[in-house]
C-alpha atoms as a PDB file:
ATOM      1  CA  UNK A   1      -2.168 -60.930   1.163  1.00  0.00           C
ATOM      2  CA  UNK A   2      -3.020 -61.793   4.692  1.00  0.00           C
ATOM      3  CA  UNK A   3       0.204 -63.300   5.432  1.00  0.00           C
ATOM      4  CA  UNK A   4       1.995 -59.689   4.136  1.00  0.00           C
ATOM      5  CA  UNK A   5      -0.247 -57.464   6.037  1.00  0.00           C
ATOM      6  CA  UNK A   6       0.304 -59.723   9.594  1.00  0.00           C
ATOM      7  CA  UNK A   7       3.866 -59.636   8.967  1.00  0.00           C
ATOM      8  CA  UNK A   8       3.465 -55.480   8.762  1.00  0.00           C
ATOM      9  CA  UNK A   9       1.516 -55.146  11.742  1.00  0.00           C
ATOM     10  CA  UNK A  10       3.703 -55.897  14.472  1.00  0.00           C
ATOM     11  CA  UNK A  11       6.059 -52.713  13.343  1.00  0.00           C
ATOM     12  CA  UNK A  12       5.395 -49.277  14.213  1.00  0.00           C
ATOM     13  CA  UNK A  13       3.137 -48.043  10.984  1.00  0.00           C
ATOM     14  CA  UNK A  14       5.685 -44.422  11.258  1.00  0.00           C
ATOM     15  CA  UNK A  15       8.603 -46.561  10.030  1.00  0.00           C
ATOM     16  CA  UNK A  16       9.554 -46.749   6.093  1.00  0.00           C
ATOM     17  CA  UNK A  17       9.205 -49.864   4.259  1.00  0.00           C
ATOM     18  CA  UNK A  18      12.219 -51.025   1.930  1.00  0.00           C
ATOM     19  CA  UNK A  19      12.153 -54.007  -0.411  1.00  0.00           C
ATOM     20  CA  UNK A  20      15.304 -56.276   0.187  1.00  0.00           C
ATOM     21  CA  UNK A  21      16.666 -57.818  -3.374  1.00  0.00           C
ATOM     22  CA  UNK A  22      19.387 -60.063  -4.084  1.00  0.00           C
ATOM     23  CA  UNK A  23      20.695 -62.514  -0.828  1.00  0.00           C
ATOM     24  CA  UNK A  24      24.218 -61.852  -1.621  1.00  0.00           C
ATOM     25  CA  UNK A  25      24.404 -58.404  -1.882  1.00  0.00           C
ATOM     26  CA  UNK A  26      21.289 -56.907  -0.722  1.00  0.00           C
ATOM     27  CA  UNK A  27      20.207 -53.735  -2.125  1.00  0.00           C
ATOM     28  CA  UNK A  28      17.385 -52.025  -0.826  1.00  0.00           C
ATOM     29  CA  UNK A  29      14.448 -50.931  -3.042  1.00  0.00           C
ATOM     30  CA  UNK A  30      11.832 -48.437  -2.052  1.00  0.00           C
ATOM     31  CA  UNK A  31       8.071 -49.580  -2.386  1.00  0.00           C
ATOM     32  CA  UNK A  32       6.027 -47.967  -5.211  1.00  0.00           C
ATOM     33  CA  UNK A  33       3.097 -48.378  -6.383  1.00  0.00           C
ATOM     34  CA  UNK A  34       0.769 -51.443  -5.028  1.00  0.00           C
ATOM     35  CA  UNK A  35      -2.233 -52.873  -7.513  1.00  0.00           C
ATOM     36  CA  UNK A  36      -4.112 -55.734  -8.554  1.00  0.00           C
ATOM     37  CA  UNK A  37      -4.158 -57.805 -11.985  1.00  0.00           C
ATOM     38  CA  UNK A  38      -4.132 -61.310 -12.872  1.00  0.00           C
ATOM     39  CA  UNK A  39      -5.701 -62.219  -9.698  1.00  0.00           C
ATOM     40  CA  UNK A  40      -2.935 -61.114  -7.235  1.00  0.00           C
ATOM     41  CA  UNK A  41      -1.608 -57.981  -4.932  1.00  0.00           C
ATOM     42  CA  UNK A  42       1.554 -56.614  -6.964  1.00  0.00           C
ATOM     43  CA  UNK A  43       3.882 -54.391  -4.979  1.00  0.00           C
ATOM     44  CA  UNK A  44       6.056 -52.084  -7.295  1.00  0.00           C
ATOM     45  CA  UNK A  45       9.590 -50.795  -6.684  1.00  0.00           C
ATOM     46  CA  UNK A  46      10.128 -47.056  -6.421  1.00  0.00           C
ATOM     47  CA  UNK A  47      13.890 -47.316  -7.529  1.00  0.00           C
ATOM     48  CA  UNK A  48      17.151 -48.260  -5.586  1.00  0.00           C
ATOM     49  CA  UNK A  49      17.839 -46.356  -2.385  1.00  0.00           C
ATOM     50  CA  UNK A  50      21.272 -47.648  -1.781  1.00  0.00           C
ATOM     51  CA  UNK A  51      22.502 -51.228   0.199  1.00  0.00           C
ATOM     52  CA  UNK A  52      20.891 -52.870   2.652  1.00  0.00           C
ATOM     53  CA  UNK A  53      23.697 -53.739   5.813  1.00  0.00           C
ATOM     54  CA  UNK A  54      24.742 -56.141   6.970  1.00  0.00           C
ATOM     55  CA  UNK A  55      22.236 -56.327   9.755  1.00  0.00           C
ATOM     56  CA  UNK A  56      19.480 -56.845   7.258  1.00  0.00           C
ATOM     57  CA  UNK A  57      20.704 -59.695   5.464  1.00  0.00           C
ATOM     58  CA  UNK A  58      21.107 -61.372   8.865  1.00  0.00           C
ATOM     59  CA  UNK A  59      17.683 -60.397  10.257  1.00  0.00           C
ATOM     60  CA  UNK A  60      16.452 -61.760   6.788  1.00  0.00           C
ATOM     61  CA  UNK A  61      18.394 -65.164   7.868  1.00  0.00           C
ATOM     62  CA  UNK A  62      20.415 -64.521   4.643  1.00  0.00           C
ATOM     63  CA  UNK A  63      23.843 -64.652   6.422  1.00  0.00           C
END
């Protein structure tokens, strides 16, 4: 969980957080619900919010 909450703390806490599925055509996911069970942090998806562009998948080093 330590590596996750580094990763978050060198953005500006006032900007959303998406989810980025799928490499080859990313769609983006809103975060839901986070909790623990079977010994790890689960993050949940809050539904789809649309596509991710193409400027995601590269800063993701998936293009």
């Amino acid at each position: 969980m330590g590596e996750l909450v580094a990763a978050l703390q060198q953005f500006d806490p006032a900007l959303e957080v998406r989810l980025a599925i799928q490499p080859r055509l990313p769609y983006e996911h809103a975060v839901g619900p986070v909790a623990e069970a079977d010994g790890m942090v689960w993050i949940g998806e809050a539904g789809q919010c649309g596509y991710a562009s193409d400027e995601v998948a590269e800063s993701l080093g998936w293009r």
